[in-house]
Protein backbone atom coordinates (compact mmCIF):
# COMPACT_ATOMS: atom_id res chain seq x y z
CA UNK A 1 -10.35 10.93 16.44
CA UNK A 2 -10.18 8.19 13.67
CA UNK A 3 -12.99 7.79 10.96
CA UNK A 4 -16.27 5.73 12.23
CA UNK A 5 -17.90 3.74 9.24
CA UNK A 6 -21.19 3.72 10.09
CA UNK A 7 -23.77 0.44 9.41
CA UNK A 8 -25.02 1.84 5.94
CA UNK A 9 -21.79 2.29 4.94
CA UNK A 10 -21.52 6.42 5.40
CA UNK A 11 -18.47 7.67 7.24
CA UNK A 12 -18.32 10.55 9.94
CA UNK A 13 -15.61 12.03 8.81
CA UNK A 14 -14.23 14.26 11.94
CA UNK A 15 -12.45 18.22 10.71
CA UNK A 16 -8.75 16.69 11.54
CA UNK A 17 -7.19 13.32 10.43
CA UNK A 18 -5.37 11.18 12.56
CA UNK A 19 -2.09 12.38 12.22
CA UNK A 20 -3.61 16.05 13.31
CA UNK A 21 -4.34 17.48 10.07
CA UNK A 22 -6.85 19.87 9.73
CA UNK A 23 -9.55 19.17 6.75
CA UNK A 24 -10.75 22.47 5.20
CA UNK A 25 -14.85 22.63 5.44
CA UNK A 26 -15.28 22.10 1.63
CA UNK A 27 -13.50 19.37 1.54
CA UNK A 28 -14.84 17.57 4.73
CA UNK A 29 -18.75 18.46 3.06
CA UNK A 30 -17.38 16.53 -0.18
CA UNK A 31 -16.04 13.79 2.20
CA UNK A 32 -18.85 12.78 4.05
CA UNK A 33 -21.05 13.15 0.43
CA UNK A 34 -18.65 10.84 -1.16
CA UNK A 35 -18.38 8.16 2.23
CA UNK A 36 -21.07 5.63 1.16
CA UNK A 37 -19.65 5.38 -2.24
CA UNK A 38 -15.85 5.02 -0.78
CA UNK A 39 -16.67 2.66 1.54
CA UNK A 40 -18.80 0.35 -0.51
CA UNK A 41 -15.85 0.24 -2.95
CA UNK A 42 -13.54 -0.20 -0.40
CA UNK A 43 -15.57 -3.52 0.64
CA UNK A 44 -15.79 -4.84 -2.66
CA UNK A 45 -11.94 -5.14 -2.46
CA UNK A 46 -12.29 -6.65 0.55
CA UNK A 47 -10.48 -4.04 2.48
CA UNK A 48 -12.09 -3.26 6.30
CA UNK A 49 -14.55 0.03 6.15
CA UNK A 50 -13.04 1.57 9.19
CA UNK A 51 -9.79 1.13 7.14
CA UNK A 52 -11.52 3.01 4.34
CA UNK A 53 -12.74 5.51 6.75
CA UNK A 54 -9.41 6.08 7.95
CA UNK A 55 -8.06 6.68 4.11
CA UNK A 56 -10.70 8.81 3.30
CA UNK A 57 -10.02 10.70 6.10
CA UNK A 58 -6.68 10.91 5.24
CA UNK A 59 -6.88 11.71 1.25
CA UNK A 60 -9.23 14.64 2.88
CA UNK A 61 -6.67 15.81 4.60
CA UNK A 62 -3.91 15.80 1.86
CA UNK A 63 -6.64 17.26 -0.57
CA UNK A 64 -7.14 20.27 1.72
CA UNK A 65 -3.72 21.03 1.93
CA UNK A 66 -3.04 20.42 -1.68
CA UNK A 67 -6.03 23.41 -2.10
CA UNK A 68 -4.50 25.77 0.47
CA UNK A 69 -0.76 25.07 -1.51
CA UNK A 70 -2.47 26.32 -4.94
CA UNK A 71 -1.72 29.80 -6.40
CA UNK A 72 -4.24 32.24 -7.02
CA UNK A 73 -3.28 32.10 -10.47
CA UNK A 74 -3.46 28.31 -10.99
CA UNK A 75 -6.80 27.17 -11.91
CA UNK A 76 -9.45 25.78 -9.71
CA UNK A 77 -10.18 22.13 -9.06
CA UNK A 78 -13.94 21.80 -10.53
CA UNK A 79 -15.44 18.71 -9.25
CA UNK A 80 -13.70 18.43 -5.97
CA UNK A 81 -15.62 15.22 -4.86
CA UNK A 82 -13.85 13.60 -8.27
CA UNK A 83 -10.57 14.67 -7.37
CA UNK A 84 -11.29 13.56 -3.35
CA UNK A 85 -12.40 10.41 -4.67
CA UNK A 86 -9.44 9.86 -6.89
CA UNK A 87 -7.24 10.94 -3.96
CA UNK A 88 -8.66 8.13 -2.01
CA UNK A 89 -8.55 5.42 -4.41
CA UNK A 90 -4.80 6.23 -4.79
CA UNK A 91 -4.69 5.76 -1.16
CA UNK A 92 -6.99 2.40 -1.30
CA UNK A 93 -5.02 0.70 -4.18
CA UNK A 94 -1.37 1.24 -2.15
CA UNK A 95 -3.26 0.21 1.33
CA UNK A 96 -4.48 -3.15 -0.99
CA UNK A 97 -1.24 -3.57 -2.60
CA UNK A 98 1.01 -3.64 0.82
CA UNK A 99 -2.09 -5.88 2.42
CA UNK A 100 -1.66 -8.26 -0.47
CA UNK A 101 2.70 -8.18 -0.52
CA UNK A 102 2.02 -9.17 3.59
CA UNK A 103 -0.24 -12.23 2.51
CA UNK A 104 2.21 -13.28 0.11
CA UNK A 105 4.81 -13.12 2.69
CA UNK A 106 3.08 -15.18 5.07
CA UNK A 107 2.00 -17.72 2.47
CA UNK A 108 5.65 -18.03 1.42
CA UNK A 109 6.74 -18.17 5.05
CA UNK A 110 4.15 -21.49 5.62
CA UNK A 111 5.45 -22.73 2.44
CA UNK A 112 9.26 -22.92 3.47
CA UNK A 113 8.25 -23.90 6.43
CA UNK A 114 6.53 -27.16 5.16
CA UNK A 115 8.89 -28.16 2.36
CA UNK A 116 11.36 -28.44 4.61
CA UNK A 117 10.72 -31.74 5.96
CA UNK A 118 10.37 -32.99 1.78
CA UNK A 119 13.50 -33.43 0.49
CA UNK A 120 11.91 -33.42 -2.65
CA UNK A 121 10.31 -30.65 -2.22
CA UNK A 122 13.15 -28.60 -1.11
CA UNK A 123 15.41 -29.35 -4.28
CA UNK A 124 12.67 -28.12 -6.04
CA UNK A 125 12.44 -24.83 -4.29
CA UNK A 126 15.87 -24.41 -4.62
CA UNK A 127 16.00 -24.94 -8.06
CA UNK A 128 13.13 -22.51 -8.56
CA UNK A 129 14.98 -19.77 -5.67
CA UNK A 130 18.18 -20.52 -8.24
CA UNK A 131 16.40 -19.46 -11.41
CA UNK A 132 14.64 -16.82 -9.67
CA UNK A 133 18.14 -15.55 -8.53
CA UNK A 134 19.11 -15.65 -12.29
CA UNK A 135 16.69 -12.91 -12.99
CA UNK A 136 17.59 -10.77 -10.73
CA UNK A 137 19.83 -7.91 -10.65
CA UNK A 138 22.75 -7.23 -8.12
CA UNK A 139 21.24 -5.49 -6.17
CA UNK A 140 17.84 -7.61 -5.37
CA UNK A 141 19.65 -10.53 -5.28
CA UNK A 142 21.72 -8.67 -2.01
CA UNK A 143 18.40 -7.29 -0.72
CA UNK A 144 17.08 -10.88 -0.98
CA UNK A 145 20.09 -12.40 0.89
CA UNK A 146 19.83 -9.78 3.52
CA UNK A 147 15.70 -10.71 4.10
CA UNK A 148 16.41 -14.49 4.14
CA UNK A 149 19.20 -13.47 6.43
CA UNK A 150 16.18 -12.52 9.17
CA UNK A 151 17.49 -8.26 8.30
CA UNK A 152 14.69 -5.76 8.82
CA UNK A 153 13.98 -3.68 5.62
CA UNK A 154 15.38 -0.04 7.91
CA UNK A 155 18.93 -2.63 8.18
CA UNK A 156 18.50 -2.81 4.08
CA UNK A 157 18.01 0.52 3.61
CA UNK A 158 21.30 1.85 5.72
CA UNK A 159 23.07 -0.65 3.65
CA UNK A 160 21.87 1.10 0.47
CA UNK A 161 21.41 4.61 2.22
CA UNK A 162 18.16 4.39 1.37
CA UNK A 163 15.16 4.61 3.55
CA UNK A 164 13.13 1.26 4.83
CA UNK A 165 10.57 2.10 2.84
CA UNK A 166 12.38 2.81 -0.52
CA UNK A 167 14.33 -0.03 0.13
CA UNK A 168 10.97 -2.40 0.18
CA UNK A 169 9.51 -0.83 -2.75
CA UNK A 170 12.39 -1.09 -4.88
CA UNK A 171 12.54 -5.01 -4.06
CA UNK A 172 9.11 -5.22 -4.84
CA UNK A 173 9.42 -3.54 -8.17
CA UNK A 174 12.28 -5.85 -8.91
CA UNK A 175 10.46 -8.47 -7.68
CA UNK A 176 7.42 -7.64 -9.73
CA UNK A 177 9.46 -7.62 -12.81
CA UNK A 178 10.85 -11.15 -11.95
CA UNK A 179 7.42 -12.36 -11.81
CA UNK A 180 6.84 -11.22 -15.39
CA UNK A 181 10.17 -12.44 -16.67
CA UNK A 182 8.92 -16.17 -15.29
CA UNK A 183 5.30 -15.46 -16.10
CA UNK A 184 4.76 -16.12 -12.72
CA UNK A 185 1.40 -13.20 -13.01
């Protein structure tokens, strides 16, 4: 059972996360503590609190098993809502970062698709797609053909032998880094 956020902004944080993992008691105490200051966070980013929930739920789960996996010998985690809370902001900044990659996306989708009947307008993109292009490595500018070419990111990966995933964040990276180059950030 997912997460609920509740109206004051506490989550009930249920003993197993979604994917069926089990949340040891300790941690699931520290979870439900630490909800109201998760979640407000969370909305100050602007990111849904049943999403939140849901990641809190989750970094309790990976924090639990992260405590079983330690050795006896290995020392102890001492504030366990800090490390819970840093295991869910981890979670929160990638969930923000992929939300914000999708916007830009669409934004850049509904900008093609209006230059296109400006003339203008398109030389201009193409000159900027051109330089762009110039920064780019090999590799990108492949992974970049392949996207505009309507390919799914799991089609990029097999071409790369790479996973979907790795395949998308290694074009972001790049694309990150072309951003920089142009001081587009």
């Amino acid at each position: 059972m997912p997460a609920q956020a509740s109206e004051n902004g506490a989550a009930r944080v249920s003993p197993m996360d979604q994917r069926g993992r089990p949340i040891s008691p300790a941690v699931l105490i520290a979870a439900e503590e630490l909800s109201p200051r998760a979640i407000h966070h969370a909305e100050k980013l602007l990111v849904d609190p049943a999403v939140a929930a849901n990641l809190l739920e989750e970094a309790a789960a990976t924090v639990s098993r992260a405590l079983r996996a330690k050795n006896a010998h290995e020392r102890p985690v001492q504030d366990l809502e800090s490390y819970l809370f840093r295991a869910f902001l981890r979670r929160l900044n990638r969930t923000k970062t992929r939300q914000s990659l999708l916007a830009d996306a669409v934004d850049l989708d509904a900008f093609l698709s209006r230059i296109s009947w400006d003339p203008t307008r398109a030389l201009e993109m193409k000159i900027f797609i051109d330089e762009l292009l110039m920064q780019c490595d090999p590799v990108m500018r492949d992974m970049l053909c392949r996207r505009l070419g309507g390919r799914s990111w799991k089609e990029v990966g097999r071409a790369y032998r790479i996973s979907s995933h790795a395949a998308e964040s290694k074009f972001s990276q790049a694309l990150q880094k072309v951003r920089k180059k142009l001081r587009l950030q």
